[in-house]
C-alpha atoms as a PDB file:
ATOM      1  CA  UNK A   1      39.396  53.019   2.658  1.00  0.00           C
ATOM      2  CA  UNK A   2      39.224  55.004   6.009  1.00  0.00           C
ATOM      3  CA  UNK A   3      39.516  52.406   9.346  1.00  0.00           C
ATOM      4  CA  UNK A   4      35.272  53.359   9.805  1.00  0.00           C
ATOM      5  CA  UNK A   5      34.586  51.806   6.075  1.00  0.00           C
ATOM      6  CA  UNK A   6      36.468  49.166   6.970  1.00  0.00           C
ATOM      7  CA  UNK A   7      34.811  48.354   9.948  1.00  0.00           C
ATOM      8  CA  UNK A   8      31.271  48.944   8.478  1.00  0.00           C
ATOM      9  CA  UNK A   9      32.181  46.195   5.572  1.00  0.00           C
ATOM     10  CA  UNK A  10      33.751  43.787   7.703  1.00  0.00           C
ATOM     11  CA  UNK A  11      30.296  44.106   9.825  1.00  0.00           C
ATOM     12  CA  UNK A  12      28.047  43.852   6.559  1.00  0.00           C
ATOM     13  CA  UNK A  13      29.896  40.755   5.138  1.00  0.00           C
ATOM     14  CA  UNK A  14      29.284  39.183   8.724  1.00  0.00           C
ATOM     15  CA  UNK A  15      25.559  39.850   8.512  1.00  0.00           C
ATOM     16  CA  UNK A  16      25.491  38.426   5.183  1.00  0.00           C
ATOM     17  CA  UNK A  17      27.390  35.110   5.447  1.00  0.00           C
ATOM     18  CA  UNK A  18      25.795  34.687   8.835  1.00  0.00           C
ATOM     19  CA  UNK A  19      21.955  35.423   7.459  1.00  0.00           C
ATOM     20  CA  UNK A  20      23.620  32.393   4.353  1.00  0.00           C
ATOM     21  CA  UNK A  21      24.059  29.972   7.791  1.00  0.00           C
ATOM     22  CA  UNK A  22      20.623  31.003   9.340  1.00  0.00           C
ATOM     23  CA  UNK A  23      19.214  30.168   5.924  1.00  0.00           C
ATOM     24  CA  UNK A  24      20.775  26.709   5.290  1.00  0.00           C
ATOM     25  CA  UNK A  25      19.943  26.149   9.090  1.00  0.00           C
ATOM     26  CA  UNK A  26      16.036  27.142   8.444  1.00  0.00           C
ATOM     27  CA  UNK A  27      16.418  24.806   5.167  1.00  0.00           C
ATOM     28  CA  UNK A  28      17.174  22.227   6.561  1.00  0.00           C
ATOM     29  CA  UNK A  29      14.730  22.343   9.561  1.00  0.00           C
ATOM     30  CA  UNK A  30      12.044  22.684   6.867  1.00  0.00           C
ATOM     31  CA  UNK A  31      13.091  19.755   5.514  1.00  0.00           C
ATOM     32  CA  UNK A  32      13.116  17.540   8.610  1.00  0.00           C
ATOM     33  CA  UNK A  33       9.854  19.124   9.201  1.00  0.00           C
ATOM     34  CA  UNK A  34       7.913  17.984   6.293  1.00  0.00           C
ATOM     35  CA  UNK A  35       9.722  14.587   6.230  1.00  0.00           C
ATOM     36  CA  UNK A  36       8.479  13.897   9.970  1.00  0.00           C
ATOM     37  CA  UNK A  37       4.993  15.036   9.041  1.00  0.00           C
ATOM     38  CA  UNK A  38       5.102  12.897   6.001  1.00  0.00           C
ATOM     39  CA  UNK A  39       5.970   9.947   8.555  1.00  0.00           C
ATOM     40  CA  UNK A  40       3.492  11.295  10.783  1.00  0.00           C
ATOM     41  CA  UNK A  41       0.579  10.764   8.080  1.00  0.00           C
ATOM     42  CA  UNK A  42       1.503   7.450   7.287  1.00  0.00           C
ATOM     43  CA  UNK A  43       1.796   6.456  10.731  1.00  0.00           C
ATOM     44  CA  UNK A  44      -1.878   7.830  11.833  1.00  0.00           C
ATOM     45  CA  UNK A  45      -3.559   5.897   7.871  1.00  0.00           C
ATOM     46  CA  UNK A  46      -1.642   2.264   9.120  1.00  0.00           C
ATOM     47  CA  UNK A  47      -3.075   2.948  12.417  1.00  0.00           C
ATOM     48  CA  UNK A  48      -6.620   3.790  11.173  1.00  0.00           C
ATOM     49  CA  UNK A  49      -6.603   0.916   8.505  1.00  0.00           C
ATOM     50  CA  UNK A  50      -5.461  -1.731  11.522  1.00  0.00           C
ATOM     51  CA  UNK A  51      -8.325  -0.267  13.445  1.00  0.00           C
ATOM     52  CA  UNK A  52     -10.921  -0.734  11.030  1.00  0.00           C
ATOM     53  CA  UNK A  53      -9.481  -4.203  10.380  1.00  0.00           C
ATOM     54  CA  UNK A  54      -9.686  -4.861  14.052  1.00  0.00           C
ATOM     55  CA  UNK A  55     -13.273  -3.299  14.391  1.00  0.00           C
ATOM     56  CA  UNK A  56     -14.171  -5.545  11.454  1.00  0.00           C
ATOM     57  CA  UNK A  57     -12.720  -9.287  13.478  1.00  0.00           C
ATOM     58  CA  UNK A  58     -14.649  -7.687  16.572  1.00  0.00           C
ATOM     59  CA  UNK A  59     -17.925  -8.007  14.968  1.00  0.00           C
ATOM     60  CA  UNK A  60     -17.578 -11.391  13.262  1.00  0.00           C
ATOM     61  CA  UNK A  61     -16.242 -12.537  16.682  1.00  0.00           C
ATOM     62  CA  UNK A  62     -19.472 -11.195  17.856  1.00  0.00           C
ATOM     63  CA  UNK A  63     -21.718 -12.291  15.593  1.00  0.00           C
ATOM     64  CA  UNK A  64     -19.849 -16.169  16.005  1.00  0.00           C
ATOM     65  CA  UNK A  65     -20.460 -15.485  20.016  1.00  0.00           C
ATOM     66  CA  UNK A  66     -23.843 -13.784  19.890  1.00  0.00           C
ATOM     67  CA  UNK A  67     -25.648 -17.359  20.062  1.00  0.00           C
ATOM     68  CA  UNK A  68     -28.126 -16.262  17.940  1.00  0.00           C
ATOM     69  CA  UNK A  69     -27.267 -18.349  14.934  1.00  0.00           C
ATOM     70  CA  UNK A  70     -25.074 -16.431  13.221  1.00  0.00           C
ATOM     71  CA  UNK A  71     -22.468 -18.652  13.097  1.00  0.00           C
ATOM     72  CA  UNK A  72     -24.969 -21.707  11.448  1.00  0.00           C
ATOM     73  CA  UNK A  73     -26.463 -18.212   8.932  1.00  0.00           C
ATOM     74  CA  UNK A  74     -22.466 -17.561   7.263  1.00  0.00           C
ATOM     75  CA  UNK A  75     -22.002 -20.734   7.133  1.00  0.00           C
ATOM     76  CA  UNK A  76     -25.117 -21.528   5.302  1.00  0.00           C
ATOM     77  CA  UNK A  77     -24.953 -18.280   2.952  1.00  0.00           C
ATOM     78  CA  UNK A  78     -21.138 -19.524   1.999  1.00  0.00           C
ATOM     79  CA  UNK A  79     -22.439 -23.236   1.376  1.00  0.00           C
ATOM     80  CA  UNK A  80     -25.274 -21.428  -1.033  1.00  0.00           C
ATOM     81  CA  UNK A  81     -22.680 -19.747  -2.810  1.00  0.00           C
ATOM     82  CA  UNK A  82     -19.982 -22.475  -3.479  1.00  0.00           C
ATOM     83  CA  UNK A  83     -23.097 -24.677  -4.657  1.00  0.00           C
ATOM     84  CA  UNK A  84     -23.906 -21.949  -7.271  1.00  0.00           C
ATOM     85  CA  UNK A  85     -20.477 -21.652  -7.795  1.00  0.00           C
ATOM     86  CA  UNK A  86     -20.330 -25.442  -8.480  1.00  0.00           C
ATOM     87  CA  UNK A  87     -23.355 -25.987 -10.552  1.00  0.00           C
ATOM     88  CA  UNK A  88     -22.068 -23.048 -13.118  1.00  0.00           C
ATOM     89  CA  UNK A  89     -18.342 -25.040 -13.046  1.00  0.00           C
ATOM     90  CA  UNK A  90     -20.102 -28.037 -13.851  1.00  0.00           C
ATOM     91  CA  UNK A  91     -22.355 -26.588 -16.660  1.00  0.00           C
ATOM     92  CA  UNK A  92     -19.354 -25.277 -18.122  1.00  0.00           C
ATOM     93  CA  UNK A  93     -17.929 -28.517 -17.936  1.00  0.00           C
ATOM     94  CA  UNK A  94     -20.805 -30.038 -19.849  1.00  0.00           C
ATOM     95  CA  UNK A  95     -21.523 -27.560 -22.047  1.00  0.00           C
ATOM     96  CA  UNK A  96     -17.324 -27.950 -23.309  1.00  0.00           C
ATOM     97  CA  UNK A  97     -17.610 -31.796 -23.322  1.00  0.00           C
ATOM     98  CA  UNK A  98     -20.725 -31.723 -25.699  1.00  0.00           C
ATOM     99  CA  UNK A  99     -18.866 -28.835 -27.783  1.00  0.00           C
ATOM    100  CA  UNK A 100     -15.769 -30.506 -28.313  1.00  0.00           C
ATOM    101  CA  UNK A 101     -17.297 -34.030 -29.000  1.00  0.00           C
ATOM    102  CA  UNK A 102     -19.356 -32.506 -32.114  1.00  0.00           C
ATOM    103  CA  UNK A 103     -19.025 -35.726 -34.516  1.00  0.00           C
ATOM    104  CA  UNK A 104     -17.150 -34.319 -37.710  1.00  0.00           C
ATOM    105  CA  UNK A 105     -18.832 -33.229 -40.231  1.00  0.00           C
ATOM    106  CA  UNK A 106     -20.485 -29.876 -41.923  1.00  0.00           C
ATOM    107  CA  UNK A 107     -19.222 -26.563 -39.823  1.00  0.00           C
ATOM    108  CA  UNK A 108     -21.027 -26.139 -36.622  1.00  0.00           C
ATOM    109  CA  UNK A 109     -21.575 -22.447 -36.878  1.00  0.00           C
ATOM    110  CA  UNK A 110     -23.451 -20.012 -39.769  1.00  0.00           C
ATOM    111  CA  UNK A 111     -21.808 -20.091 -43.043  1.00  0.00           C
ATOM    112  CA  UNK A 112     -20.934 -16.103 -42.529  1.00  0.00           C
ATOM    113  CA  UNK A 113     -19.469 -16.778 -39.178  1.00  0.00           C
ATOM    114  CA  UNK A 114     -17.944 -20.069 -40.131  1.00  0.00           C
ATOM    115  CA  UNK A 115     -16.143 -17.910 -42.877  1.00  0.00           C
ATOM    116  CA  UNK A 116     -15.063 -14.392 -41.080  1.00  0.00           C
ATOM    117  CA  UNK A 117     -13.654 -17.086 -38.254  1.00  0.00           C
ATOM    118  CA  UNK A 118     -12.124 -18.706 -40.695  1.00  0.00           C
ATOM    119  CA  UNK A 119      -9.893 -16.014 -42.582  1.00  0.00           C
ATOM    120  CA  UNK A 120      -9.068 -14.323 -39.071  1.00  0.00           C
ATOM    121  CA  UNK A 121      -7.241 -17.763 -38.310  1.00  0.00           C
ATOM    122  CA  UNK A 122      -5.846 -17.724 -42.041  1.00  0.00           C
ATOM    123  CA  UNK A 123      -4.568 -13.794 -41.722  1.00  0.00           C
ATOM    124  CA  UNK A 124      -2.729 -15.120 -38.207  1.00  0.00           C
ATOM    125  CA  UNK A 125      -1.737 -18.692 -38.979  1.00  0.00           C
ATOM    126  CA  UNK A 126       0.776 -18.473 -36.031  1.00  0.00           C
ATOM    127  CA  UNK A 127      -1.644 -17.455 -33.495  1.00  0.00           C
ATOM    128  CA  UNK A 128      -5.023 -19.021 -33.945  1.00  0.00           C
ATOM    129  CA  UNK A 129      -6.704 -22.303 -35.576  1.00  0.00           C
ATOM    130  CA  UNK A 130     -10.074 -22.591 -36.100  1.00  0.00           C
ATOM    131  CA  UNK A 131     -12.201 -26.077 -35.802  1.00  0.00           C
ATOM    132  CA  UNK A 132     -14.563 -25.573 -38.574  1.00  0.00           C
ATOM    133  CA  UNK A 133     -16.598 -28.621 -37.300  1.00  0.00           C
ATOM    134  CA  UNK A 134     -16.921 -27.925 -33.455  1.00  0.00           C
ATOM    135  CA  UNK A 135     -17.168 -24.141 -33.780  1.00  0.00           C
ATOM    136  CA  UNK A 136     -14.169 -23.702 -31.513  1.00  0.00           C
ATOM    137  CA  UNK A 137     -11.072 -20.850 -32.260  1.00  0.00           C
ATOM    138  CA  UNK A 138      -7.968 -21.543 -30.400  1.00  0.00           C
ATOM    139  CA  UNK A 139      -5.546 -19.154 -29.200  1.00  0.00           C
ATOM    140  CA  UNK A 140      -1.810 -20.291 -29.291  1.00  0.00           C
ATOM    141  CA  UNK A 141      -0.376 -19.378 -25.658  1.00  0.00           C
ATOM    142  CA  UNK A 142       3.282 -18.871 -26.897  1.00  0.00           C
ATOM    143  CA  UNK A 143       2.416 -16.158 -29.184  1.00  0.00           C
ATOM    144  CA  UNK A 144      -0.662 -14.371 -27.298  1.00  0.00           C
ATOM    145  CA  UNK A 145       0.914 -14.509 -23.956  1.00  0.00           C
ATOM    146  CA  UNK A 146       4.235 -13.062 -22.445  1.00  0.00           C
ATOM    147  CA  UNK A 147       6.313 -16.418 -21.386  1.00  0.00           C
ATOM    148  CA  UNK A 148       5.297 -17.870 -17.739  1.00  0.00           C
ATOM    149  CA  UNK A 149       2.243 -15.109 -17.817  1.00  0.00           C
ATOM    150  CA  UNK A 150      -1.299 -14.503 -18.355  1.00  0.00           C
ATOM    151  CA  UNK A 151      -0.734 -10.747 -20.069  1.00  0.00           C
ATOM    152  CA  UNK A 152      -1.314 -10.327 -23.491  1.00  0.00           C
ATOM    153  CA  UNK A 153       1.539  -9.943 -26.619  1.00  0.00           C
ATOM    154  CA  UNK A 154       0.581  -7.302 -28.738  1.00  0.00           C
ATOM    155  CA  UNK A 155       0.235  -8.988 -31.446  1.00  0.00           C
ATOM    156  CA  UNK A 156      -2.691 -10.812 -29.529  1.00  0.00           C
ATOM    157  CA  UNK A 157      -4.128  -7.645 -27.993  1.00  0.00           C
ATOM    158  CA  UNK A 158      -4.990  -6.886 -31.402  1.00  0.00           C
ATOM    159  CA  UNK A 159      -6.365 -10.531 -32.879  1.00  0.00           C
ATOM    160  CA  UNK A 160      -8.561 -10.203 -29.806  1.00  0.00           C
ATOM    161  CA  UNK A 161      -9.894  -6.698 -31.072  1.00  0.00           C
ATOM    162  CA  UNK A 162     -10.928  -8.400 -34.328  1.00  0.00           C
ATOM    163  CA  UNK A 163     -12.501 -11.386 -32.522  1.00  0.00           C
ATOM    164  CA  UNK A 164     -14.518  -9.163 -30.655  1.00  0.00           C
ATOM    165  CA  UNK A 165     -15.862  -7.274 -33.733  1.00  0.00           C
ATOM    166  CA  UNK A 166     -16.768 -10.799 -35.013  1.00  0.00           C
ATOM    167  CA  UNK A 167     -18.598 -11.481 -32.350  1.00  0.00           C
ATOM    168  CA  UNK A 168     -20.234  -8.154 -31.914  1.00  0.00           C
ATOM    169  CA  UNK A 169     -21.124  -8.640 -35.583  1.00  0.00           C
ATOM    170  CA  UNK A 170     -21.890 -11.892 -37.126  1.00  0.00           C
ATOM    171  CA  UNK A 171     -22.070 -14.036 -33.807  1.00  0.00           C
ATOM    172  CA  UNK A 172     -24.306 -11.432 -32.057  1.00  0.00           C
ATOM    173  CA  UNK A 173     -27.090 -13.676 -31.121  1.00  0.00           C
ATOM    174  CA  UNK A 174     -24.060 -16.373 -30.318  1.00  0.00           C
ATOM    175  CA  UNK A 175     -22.613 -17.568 -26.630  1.00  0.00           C
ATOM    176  CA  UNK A 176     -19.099 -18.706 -26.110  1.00  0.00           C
ATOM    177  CA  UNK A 177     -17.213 -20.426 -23.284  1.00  0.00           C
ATOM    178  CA  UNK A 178     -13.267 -19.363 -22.897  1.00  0.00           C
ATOM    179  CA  UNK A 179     -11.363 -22.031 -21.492  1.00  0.00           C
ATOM    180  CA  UNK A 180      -7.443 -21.567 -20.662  1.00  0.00           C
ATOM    181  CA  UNK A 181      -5.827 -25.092 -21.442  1.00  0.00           C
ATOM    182  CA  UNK A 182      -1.452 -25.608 -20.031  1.00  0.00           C
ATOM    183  CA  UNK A 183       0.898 -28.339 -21.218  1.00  0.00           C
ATOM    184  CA  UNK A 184       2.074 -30.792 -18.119  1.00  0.00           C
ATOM    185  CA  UNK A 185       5.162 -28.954 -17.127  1.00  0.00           C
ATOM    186  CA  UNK A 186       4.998 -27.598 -13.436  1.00  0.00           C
ATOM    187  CA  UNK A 187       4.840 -24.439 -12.427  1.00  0.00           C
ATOM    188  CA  UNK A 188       8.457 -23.705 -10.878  1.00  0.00           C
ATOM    189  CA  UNK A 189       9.510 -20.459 -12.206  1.00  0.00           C
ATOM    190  CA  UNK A 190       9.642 -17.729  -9.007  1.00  0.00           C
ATOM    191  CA  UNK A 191       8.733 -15.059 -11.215  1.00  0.00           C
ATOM    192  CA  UNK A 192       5.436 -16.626 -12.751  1.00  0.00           C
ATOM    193  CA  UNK A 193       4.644 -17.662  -9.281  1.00  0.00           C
ATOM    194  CA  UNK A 194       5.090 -14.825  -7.673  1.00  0.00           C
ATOM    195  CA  UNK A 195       2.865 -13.184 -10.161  1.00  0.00           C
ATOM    196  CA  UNK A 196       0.077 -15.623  -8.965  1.00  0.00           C
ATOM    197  CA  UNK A 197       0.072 -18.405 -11.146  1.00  0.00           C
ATOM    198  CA  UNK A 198       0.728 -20.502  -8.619  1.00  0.00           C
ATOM    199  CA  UNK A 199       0.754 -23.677 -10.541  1.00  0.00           C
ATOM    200  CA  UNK A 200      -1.157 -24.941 -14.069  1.00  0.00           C
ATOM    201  CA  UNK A 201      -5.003 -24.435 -12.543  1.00  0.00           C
ATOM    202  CA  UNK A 202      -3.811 -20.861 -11.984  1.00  0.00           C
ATOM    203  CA  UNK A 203      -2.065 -20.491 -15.241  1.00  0.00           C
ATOM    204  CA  UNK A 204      -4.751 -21.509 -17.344  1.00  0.00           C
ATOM    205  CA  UNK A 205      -7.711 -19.961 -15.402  1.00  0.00           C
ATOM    206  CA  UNK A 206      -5.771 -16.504 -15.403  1.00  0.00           C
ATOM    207  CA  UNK A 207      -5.081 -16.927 -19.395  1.00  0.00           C
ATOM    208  CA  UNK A 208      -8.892 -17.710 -19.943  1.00  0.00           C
ATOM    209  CA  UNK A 209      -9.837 -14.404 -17.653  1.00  0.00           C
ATOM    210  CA  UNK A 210      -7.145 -12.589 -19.767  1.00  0.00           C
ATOM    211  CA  UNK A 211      -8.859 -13.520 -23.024  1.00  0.00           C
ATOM    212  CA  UNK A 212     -12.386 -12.407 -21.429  1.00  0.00           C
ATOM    213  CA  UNK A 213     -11.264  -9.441 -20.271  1.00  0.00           C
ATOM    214  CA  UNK A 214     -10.521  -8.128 -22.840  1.00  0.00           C
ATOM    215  CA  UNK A 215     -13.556  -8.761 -24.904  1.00  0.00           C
ATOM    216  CA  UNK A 216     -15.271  -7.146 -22.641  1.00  0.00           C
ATOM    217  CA  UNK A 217     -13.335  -4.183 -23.028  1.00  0.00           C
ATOM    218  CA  UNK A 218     -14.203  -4.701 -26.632  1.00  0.00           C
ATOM    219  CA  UNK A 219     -17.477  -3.976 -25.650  1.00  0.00           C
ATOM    220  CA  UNK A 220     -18.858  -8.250 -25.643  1.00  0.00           C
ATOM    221  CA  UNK A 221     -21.332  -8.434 -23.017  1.00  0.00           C
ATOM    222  CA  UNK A 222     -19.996 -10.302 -20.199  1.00  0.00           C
ATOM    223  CA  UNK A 223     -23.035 -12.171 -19.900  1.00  0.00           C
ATOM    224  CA  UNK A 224     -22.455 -13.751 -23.096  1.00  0.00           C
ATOM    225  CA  UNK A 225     -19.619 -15.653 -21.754  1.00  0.00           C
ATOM    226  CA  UNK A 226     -18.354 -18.464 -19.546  1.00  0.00           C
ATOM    227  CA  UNK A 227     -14.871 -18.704 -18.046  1.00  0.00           C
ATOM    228  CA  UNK A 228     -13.040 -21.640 -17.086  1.00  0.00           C
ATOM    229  CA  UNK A 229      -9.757 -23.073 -17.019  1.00  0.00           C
ATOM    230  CA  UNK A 230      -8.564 -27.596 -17.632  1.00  0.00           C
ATOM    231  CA  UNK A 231      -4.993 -26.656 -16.320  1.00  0.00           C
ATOM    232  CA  UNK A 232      -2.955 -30.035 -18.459  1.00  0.00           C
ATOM    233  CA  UNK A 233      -6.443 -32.244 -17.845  1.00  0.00           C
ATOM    234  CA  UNK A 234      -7.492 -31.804 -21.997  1.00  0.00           C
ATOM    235  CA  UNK A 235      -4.329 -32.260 -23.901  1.00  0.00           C
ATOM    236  CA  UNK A 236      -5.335 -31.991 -27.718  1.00  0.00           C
ATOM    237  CA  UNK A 237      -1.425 -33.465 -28.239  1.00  0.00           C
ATOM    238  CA  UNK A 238       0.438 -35.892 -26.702  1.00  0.00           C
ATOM    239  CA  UNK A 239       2.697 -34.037 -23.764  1.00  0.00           C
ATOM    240  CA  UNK A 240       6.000 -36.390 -25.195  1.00  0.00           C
ATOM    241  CA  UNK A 241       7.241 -33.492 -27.619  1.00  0.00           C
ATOM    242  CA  UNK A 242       7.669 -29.814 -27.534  1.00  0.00           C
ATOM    243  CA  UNK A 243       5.464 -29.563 -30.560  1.00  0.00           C
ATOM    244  CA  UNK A 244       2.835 -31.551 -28.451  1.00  0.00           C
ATOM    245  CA  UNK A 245       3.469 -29.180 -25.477  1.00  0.00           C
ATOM    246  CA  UNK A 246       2.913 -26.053 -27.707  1.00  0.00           C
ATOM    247  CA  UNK A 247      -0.236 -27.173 -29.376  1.00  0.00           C
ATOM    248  CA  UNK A 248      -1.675 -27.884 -25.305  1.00  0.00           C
ATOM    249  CA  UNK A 249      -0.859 -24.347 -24.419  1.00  0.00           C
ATOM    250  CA  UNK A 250      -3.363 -22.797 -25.734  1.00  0.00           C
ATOM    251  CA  UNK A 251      -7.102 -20.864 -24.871  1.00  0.00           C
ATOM    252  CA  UNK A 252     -10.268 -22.002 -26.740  1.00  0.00           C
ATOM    253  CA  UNK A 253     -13.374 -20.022 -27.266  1.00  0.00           C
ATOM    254  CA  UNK A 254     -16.020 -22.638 -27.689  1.00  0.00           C
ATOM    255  CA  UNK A 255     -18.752 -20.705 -29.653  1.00  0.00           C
ATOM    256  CA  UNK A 256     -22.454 -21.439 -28.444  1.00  0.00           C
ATOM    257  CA  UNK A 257     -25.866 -20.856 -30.116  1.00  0.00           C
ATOM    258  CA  UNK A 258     -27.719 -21.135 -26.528  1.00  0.00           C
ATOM    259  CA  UNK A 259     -28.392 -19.508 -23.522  1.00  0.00           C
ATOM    260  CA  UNK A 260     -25.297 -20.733 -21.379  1.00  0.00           C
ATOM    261  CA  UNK A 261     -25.908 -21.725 -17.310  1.00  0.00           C
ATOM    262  CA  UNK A 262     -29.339 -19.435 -17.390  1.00  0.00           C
ATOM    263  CA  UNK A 263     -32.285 -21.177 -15.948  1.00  0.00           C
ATOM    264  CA  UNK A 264     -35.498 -22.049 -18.188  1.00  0.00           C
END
């Protein structure tokens, strides 16, 4: 190769592994580029969403400073609501108390219902019971829920699917009341607490909404039901035993042939 050739490759390699730099250089740049505008973005939503949230205190603060009563009007609209609040807690309340003191005797419910009720419970022996007498189907907690939660097993995502078709089908005219029931040990474990159930009230209300849920998503009309939770306040077992503990964690359905908490 003459000394020209030489000099004309030495010059086109240059060009090449310098263009390889520029490249990598224009890379990277890119990538600090979009990374910035990424921050950039989140930086301008947390500062709209803080002053929305700001713009929202400034008018309650002016509507508590106005002096035109609105102050004395939210607190009256949130005593209205906590007393409607209350009076459906405490028709649950009564309506479970007269359920579950049914005297003994000849089933509470249809014979048809009475008997699909009864051979779910037999087909899943260690999930559910059934009380024949009081109408009420009971949902073991250590098989239909995940340990220290309110999410459903599998096995009693799909119980609840059958329940539903039962009561889509022979309990159709029928009302129900789902009440979450807990042993008496605390509530200590981080992990259930940090999920929200904060302590047994929790636990058992969140079981209750669980069951609910998803009978709704079976299609039961929500206005069929009642929701509540007894937290360890209606053991149906003495507390002194981990068989006694088992049998209190539990959810009832309480089946009703009225119109539950509707006036007239």
């Amino acid at each position: 190769m003459n000394s020209l050739a030489k000099v004309v490759s030495i010059t086109a390699l240059g060009m090449v592994l310098t263009g390889c730099v520029a490249q990598e250089k224009f890379n990277a740049m890119s990538l600090d580029r979009d990374r910035l505008a990424e921050q950039l973005a989140a930086a301008q939503t947390e500062a709209s969403a803080a002053r929305a949230e700001a713009e929202s205190f400034r008018q309650q603060l002016a509507l508590l400073s106005s002096g035109q009563g609105g102050a004395q009007q939210i607190i009256a609209n949130l005593s209205s609501q906590n007393a409607e609040l209350q009076r459906q807690l405490d028709e649950l309340n009564r309506k479970y108390a007269e359920i579950a003191g049914r005297p003994v005797g000849a089933p509470a419910l249809p014979a048809s219902l009475d008997n699909a009720l009864k051979q779910l419970a037999a087909a899943n022996p260690d999930l559910l019971e059934f009380d024949s007498e009081r109408g009420i189907l009971r949902f073991k907690a250590d098989v239909t829920f995940a340990s220290g939660d309110a999410s459903l097993t599998p096995k009693g995502s799909d119980v609840i699917r059958r329940f539903a078709a039962i009561l889509n089908q022979q309990a159709k005219g029928f009302e129900f009341v789902v009440a979450g029931h807990t042993d008496n040990t605390r509530v200590q474990n981080p992990e259930t607490i940090r999920k929200g159930h904060k302590d047994n009230w929790y636990l058992s209300a969140h079981r209750g909404i669980t069951v609910a849920q998803a009978l709704i998503n079976e299609n039961v009309s929500p206005s069929r039901m009642g929701i509540t939770g007894f937290a360890d306040q209606r053991p149906v077992a003495p507390n002194t035993s981990d068989a006694g503990k088992a049998r209190n964690r539990r959810v009832e359905v309480l089946i009703l042939p009225t119109n539950l908490g509707r006036p007239g």
